[in-house]
Protein backbone atom coordinates (compact mmCIF):
# COMPACT_ATOMS: atom_id res chain seq x y z
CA UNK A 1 -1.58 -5.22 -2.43
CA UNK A 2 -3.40 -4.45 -5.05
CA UNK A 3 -1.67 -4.92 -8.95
CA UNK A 4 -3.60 -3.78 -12.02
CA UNK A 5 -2.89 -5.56 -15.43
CA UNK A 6 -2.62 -2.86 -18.54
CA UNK A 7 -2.59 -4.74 -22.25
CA UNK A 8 -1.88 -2.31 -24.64
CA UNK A 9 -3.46 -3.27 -28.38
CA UNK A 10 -3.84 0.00 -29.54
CA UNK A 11 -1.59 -0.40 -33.02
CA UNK A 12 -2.95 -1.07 -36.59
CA UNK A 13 0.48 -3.52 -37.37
CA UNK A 14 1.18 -1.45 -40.68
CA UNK A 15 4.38 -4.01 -41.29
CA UNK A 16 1.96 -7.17 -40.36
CA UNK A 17 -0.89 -5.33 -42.83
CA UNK A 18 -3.55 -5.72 -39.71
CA UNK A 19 -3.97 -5.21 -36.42
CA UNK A 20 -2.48 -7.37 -34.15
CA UNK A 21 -4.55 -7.61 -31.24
CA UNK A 22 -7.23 -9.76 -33.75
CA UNK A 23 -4.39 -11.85 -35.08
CA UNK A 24 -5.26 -15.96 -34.23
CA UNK A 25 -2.66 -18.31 -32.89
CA UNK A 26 -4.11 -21.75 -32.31
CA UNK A 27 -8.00 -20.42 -31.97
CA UNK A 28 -7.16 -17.55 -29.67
CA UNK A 29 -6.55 -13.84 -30.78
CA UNK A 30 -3.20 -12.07 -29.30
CA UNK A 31 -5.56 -10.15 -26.82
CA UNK A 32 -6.61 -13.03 -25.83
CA UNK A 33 -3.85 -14.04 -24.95
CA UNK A 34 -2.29 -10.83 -23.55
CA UNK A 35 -5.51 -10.46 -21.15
CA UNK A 36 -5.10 -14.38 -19.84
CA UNK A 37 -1.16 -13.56 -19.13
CA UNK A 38 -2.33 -10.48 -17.13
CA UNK A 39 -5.08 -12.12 -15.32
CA UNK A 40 -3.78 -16.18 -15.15
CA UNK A 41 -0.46 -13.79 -13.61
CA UNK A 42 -2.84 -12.62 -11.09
CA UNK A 43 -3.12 -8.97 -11.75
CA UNK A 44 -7.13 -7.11 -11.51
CA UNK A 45 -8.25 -5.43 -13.36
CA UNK A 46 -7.09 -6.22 -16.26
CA UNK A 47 -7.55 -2.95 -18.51
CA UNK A 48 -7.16 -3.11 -22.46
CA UNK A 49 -6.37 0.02 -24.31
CA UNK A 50 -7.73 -0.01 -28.06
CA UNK A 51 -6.97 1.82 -31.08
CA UNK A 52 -6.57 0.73 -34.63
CA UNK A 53 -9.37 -1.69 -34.16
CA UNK A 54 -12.16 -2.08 -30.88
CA UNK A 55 -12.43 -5.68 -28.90
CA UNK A 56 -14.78 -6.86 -26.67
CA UNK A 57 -13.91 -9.27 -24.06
CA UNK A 58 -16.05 -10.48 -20.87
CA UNK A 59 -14.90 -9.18 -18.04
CA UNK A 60 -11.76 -6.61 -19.06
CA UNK A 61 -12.22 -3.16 -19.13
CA UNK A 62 -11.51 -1.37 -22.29
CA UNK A 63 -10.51 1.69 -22.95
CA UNK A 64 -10.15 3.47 -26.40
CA UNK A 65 -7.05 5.32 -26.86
CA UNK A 66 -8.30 7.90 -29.77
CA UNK A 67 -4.82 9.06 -30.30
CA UNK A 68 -3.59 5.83 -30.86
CA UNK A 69 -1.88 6.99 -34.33
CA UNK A 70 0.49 8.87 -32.55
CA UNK A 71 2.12 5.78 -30.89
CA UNK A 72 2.79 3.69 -27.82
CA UNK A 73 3.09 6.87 -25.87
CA UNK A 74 -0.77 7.81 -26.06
CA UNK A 75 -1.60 4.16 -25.38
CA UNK A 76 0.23 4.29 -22.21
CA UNK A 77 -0.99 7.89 -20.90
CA UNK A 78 -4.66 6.33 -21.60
CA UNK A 79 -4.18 3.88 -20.12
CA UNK A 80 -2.34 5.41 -16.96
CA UNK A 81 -5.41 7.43 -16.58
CA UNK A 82 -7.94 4.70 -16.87
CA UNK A 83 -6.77 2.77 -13.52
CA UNK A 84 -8.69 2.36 -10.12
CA UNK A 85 -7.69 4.53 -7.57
CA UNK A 86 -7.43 1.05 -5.09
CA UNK A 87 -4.26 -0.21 -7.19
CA UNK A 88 -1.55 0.25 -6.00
CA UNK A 89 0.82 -0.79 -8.72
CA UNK A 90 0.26 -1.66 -12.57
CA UNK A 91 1.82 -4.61 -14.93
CA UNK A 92 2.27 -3.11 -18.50
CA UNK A 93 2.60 -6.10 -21.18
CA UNK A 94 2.27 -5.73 -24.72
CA UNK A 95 -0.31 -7.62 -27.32
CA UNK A 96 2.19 -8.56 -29.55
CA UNK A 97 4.50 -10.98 -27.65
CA UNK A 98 2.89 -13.86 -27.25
CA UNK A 99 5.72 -15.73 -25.77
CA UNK A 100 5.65 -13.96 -22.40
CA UNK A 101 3.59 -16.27 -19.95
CA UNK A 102 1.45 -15.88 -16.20
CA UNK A 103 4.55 -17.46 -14.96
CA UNK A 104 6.75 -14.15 -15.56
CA UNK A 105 4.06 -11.40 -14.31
CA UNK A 106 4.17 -13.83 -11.42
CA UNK A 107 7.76 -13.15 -11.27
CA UNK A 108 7.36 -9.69 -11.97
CA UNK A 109 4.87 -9.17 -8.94
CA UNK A 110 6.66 -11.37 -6.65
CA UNK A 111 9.60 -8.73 -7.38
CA UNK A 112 7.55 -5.74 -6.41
CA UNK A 113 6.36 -7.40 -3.32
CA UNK A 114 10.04 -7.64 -2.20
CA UNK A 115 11.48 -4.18 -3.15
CA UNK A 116 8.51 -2.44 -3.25
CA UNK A 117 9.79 -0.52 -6.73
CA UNK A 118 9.77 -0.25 -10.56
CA UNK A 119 10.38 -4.15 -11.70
CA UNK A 120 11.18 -5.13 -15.21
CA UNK A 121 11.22 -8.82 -16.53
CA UNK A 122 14.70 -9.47 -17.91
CA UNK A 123 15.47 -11.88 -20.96
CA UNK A 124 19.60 -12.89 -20.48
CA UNK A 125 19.77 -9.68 -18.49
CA UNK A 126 18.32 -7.15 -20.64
CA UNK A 127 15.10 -5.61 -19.99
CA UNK A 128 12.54 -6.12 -21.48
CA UNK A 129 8.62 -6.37 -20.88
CA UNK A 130 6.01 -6.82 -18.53
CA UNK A 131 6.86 -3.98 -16.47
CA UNK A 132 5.72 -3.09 -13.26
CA UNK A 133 4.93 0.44 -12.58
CA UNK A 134 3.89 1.44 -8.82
CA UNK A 135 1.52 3.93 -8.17
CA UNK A 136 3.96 6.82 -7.52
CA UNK A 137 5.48 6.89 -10.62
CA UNK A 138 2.46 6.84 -12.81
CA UNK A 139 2.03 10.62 -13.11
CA UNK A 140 5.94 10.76 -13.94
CA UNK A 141 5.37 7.74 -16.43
CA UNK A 142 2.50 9.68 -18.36
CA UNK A 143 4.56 12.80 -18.63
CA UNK A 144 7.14 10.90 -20.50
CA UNK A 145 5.71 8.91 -22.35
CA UNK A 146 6.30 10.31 -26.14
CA UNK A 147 5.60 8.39 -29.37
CA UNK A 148 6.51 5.11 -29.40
CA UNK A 149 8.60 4.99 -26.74
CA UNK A 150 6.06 4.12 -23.95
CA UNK A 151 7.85 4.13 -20.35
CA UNK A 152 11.21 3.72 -22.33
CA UNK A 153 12.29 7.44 -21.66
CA UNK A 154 11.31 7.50 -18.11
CA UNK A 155 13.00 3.81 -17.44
CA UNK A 156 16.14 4.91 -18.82
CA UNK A 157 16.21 8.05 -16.63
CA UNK A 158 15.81 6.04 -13.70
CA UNK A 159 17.86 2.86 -13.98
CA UNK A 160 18.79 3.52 -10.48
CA UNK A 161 15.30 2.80 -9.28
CA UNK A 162 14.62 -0.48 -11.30
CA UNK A 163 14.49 -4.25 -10.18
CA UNK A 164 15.15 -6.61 -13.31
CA UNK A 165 13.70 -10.25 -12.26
CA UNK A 166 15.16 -12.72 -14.95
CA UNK A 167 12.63 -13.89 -16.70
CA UNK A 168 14.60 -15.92 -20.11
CA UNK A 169 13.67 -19.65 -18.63
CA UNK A 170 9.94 -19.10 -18.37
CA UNK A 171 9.37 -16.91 -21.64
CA UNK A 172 10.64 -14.81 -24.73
CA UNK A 173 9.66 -11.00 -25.21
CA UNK A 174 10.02 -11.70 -29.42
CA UNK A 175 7.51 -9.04 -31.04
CA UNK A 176 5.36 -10.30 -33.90
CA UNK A 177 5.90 -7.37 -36.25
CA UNK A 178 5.74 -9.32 -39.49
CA UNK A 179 4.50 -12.51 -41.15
CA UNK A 180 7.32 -14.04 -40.34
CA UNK A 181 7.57 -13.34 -36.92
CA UNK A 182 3.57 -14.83 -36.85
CA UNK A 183 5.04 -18.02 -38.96
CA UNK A 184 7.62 -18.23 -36.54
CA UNK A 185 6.14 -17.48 -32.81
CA UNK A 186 3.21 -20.06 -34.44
CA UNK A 187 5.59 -22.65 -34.58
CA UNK A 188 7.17 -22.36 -31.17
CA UNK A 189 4.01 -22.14 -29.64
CA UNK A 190 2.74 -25.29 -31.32
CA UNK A 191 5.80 -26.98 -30.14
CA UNK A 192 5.23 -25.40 -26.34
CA UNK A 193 1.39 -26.17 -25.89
CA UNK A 194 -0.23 -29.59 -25.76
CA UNK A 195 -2.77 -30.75 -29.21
């Protein structure tokens, strides 16, 4: 079984006033980070979809979403269409929640491994992200994914189909949107890793 990791990094983080993916916690950017939870949770490749801003990392594949304005959406279908044929499922995280570890796409893969469908981390029960997309949903993903929704829409059509795999003692899904949130997801990180 072959998983595929998908970081999207596309936004500018108008409420942060740059883009997130270059933001530095502790000496490492946030797609730093979001690449070593996708590969340390044992997905390959790991693909990166850009936007605001381009990165270069050894050893990811990047892909440049030029319609990353638009939203989450475009980021998404990019990325979608950017995967090996070989793969036969894909873990979507997101750059900018840096509190999600290797430990929960672990999780999140071990749950596709069992049921064999769509698998979303849950945080007290409520879904949240990495998710776990298998191959035969991926054209039905891309179709529906609209502005800033990402897989949102399709998700919600098809609660029937999901697997949530708690995920609230291993991580948080918090999203750094602001200075604050940065001040804040700093300080429990500082807390969580060793000096």
């Amino acid at each position: 079984m072959e998983v595929a990791g998908l970081l999207l990094a596309a936004g500018e983080g108008s409420r942060l006033g740059r883009p997130k993916a270059l933001v530095d916690i502790g000496g490492e950017t946030l797609v730093e980070r979001g690449v070593k939870l996708l590969r340390d949770g044992g997905t390959a490749p790991v693909i990166v979809v850009t936007g605001a801003v381009d990165v270069d990392l050894p050893g990811v594949v990047t892909v440049h979403n030029p319609d990353w304005r638009s939203g989450m959406g475009s980021s998404l279908r990019t990325g979608l269409a950017t995967l090996p044929e070989e793969s036969d499922a894909v873990v979507v995280a997101l750059v900018d929640q840096p509190l999600i570890g290797p430990d929960t796409v672990r999780r999140v893969i071990a749950g596709f491994s069992a049921s064999s469908g769509l698998v979303v981390a849950g945080y007290g029960g409520k879904r949240r992200n990495p998710v776990l997309i298998p191959r035969r949903y991926w054209a039905e993903v891309a179709a529906a994914a609209q502005a800033d929704l990402g897989a949102r829409g399709f998700l919600e059509a098809h609660q029937d189909l999901i697997t949530i795999v708690e995920c609230g003692d291993i991580g948080r899904p918090d999203d750094l949107d602001t200075q604050e949130d940065l001040e804040r997801i700093t300080a429990v990180l500082e807390q969580a890793e060793p000096s």
